[in-house]
Protein backbone atom coordinates (compact mmCIF):
# COMPACT_ATOMS: atom_id res chain seq x y z
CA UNK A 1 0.00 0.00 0.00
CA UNK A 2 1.04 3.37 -1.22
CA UNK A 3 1.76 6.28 1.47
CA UNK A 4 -1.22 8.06 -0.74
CA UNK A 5 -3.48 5.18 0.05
CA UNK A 6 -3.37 5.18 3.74
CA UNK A 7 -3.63 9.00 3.90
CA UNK A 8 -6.72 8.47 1.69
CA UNK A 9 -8.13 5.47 4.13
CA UNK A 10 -7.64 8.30 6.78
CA UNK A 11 -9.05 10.78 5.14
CA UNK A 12 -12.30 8.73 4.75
CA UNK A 13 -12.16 7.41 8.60
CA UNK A 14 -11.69 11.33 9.58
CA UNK A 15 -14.95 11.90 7.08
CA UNK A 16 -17.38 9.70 8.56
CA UNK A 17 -15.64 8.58 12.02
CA UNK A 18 -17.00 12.19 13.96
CA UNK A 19 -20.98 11.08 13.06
CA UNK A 20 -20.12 7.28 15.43
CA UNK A 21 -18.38 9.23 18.24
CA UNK A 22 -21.12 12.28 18.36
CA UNK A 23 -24.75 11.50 18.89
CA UNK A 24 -25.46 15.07 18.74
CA UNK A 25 -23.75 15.47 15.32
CA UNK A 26 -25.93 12.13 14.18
CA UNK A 27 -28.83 13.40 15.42
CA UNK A 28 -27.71 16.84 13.70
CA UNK A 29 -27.25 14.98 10.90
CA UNK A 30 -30.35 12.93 10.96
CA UNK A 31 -32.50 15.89 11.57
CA UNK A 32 -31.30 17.68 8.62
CA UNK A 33 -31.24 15.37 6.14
CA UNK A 34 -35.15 14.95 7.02
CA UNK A 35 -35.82 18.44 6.92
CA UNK A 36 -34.02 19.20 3.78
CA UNK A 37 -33.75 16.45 1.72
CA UNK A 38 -32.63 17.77 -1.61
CA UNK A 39 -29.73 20.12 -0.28
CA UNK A 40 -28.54 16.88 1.74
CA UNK A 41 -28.84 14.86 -1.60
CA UNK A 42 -26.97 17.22 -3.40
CA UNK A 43 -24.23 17.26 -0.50
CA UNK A 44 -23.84 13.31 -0.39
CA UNK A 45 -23.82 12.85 -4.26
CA UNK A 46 -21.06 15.68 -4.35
CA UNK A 47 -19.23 13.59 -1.96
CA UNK A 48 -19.82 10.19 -1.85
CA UNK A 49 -20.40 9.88 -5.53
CA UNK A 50 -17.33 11.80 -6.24
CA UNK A 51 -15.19 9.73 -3.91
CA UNK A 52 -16.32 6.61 -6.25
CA UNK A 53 -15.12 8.68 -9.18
CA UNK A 54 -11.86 9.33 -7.41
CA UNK A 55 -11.33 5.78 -6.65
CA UNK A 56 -12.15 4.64 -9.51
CA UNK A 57 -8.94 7.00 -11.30
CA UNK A 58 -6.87 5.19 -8.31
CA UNK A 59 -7.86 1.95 -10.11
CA UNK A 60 -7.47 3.39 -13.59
CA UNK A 61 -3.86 4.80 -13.29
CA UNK A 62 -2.48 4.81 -9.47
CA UNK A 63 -3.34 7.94 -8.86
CA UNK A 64 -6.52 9.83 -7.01
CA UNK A 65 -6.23 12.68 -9.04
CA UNK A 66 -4.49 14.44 -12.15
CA UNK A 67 -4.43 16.95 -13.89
CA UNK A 68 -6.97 17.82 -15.95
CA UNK A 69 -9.69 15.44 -13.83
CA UNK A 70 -11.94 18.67 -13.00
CA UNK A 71 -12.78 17.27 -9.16
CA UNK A 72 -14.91 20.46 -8.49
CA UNK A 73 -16.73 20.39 -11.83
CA UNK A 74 -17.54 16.39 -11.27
CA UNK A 75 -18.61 16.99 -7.86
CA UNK A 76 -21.17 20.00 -9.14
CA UNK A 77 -22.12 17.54 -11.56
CA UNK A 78 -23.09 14.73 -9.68
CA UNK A 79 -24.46 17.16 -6.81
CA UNK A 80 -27.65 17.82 -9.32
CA UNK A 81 -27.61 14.35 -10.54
CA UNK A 82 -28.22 13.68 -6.78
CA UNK A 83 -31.28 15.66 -6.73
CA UNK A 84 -32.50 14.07 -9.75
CA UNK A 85 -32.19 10.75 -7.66
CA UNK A 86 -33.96 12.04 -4.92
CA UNK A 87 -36.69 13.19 -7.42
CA UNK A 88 -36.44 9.80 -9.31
CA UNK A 89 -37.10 7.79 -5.56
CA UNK A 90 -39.87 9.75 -4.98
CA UNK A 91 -41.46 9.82 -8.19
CA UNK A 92 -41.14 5.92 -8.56
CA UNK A 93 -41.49 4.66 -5.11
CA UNK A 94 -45.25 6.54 -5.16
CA UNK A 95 -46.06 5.84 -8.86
CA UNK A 96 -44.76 2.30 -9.17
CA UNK A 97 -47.12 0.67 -6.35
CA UNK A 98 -50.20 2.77 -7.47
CA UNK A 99 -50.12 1.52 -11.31
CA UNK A 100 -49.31 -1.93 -9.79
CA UNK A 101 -52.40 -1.86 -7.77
CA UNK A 102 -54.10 -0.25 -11.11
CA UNK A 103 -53.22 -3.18 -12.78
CA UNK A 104 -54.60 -5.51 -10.40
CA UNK A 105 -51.85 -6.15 -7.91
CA UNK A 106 -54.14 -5.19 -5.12
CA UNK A 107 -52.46 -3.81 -1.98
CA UNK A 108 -49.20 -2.84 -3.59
CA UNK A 109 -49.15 0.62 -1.55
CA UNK A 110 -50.33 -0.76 1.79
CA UNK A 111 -47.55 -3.33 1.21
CA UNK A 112 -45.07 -1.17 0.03
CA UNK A 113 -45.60 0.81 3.45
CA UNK A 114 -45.67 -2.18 5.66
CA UNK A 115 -43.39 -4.47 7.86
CA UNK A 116 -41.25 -6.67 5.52
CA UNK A 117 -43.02 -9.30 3.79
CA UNK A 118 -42.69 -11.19 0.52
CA UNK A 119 -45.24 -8.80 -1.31
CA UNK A 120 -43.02 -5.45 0.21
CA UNK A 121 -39.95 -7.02 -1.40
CA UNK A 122 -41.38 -7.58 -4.57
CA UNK A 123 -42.95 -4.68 -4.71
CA UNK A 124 -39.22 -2.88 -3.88
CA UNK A 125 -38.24 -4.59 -6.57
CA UNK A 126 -40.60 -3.44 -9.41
CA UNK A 127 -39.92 -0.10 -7.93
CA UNK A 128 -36.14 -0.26 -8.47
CA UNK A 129 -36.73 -2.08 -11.71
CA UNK A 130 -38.88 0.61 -13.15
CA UNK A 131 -36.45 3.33 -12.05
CA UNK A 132 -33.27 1.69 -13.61
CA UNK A 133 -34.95 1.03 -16.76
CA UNK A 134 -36.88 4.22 -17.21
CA UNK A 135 -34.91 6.79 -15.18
CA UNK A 136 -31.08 5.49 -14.81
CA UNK A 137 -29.79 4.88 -18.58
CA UNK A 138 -30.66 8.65 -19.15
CA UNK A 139 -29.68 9.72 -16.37
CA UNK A 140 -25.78 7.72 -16.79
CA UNK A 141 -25.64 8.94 -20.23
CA UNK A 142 -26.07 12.72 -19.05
CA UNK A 143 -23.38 11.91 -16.89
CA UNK A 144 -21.10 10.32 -19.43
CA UNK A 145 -21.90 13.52 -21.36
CA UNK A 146 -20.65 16.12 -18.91
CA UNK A 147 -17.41 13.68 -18.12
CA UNK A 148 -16.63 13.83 -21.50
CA UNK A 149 -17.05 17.85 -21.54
CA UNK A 150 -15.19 18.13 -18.40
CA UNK A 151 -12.54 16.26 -19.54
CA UNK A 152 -12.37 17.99 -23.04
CA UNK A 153 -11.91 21.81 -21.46
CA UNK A 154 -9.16 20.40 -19.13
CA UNK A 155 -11.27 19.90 -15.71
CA UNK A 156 -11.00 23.60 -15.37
CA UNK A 157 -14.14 25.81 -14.14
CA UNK A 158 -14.25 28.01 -16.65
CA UNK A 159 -13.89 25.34 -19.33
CA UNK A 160 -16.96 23.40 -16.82
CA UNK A 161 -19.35 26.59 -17.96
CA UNK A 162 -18.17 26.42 -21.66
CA UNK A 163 -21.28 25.49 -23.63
CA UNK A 164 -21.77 21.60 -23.62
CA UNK A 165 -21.26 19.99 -27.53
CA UNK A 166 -23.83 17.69 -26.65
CA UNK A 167 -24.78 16.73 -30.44
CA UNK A 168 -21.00 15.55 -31.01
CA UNK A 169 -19.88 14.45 -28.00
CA UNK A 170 -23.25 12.04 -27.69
CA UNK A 171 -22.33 10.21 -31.42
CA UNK A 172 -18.73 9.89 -30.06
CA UNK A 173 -19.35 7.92 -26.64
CA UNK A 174 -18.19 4.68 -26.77
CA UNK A 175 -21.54 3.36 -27.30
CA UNK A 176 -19.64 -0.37 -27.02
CA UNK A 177 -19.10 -0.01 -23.41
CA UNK A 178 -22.38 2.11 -23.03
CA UNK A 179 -24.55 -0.16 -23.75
CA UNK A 180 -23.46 -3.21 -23.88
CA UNK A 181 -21.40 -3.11 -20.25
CA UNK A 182 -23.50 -0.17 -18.32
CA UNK A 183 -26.66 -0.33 -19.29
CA UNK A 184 -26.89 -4.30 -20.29
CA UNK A 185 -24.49 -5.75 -17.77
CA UNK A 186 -24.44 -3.40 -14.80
CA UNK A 187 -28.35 -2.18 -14.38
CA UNK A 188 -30.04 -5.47 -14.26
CA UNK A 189 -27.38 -7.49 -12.29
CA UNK A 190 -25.88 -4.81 -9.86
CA UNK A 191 -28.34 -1.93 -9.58
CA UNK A 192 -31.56 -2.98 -9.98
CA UNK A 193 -30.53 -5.58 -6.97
CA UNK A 194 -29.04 -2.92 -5.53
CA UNK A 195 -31.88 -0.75 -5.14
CA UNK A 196 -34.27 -2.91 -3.96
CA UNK A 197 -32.59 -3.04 -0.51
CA UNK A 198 -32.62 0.74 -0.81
CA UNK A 199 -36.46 0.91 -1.36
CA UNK A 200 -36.69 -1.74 1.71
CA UNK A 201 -34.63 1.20 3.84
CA UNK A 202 -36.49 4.48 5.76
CA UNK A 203 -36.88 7.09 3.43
CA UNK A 204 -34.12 9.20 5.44
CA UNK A 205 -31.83 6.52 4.47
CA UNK A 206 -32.58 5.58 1.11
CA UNK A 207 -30.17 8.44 -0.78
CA UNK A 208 -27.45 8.30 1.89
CA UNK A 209 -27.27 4.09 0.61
CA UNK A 210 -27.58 5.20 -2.64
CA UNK A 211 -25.21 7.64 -2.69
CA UNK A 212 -22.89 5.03 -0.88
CA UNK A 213 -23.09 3.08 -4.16
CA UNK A 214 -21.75 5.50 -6.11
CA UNK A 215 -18.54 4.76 -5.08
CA UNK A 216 -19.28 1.08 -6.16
CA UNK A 217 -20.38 2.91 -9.59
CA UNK A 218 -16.97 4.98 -9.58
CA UNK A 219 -15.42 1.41 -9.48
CA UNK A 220 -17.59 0.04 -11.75
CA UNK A 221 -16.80 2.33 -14.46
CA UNK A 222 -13.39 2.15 -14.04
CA UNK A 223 -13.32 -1.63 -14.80
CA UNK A 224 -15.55 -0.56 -18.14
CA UNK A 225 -13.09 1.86 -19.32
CA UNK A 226 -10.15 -0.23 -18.72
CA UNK A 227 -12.37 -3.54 -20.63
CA UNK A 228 -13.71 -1.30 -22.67
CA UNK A 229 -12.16 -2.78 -25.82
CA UNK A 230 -13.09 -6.38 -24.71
CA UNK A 231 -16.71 -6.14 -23.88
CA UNK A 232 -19.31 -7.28 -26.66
């Protein structure tokens, strides 16, 4: 283990370690994150979602950052993709079990709400389903699209606020590893799973776990990029 490593392993412990030792920060925490639940989602994308991205350059070439990476651009960028999220939970989680009981799945909502039971995990499930197939691929190809412009105006600021080419730089993804890695590979065997623990969780927990697997995406996309070329 690098000397980078374990300062980043103590950066991390230093990070979450305070909210374990203080109940009044947890309860701080917890009382804030109920009370504003977007500003908190933006906060814990920025960070958490970030730190994925981070690792996942670690993976990619040994180092947690470089030049030209744009850390403050990717953390503005997924701090609105985290409020999406938060608007995609609630959106599905209330929609999904109504048009299941509309289409004859009676009790869908009462069992969504309930004490866990076959019919709340199922019905977790079609939530999270209909989120990662509806809501996720565009939401992970908006984000592929402001990587690529952050990355093309040298992870500066100024080149963040250039206007996005988002005609050219959407025919240029590597629609190879796109599609055929994150969106056929990764959504239905990682987060569709994945989030159907997350709909089983309180509401007050659901985007802090979410945003906790953003650091699994960070890896995840790190291992695309680097199989990029052997994926088909």
């Amino acid at each position: 283990m690098k000397k980078a490593d374990v300062f980043f392993a103590l950066g991390i412990v230093a990070l979450f370690l305070p909210f374990f030792l203080s109940e009044s920060l947890m309860q701080f925490y917890l009382s804030f994150n109920h009370d504003h639940g977007l500003i908190m989602s933006f906060i814990k994308f920025a960070l958490l979602a970030t730190l994925g991205e981070v690792i996942g350059l670690r993976i990619k070439t040994g180092y947690y950052t470089k030049k030209g990476f744009g850390l403050v651009p990717r953390m503005i960028v997924w701090g609105v993709l985290g409020i999406t999220i938060k608007m995609a939970f609630i959106i599905f989680a209330t929609g999904t079990p109504a048009f299941m009981d509309y289409c004859g799945f009676d009790g869908a909502v009462s069992a969504f709400k309930g004490a866990l039971t076959f019919d709340k995990v199922l019905v977790a499930f079609c939530v999270s389903a209909a989120m990662n197939l509806i809501y996720a691929p565009v939401m992970m190809t908006i984000h592929k699209i402001s990587d690529t412009h952050i990355l093309q105006n040298g992870g500066t600021m100024m080149g963040f606020f250039k206007p996005i080419q988002v005609r050219k730089i959407f025919v240029n993804l590597n629609w190879d590893v796109q599609w055929n890695f994150v969106f056929k590979k990764t959504i239905p065997f990682f987060w569709i799973p994945a989030h159907t623990i997350t709909f089983l969780l309180l509401p007050d927990f659901q985007v802090l776990f979410a945003a906790l697997l953003g650091i699994a995406l960070g890896t995840i996309l790190a291992v695309a990029d680097m199989t990029g070329n052997k994926i088909n």
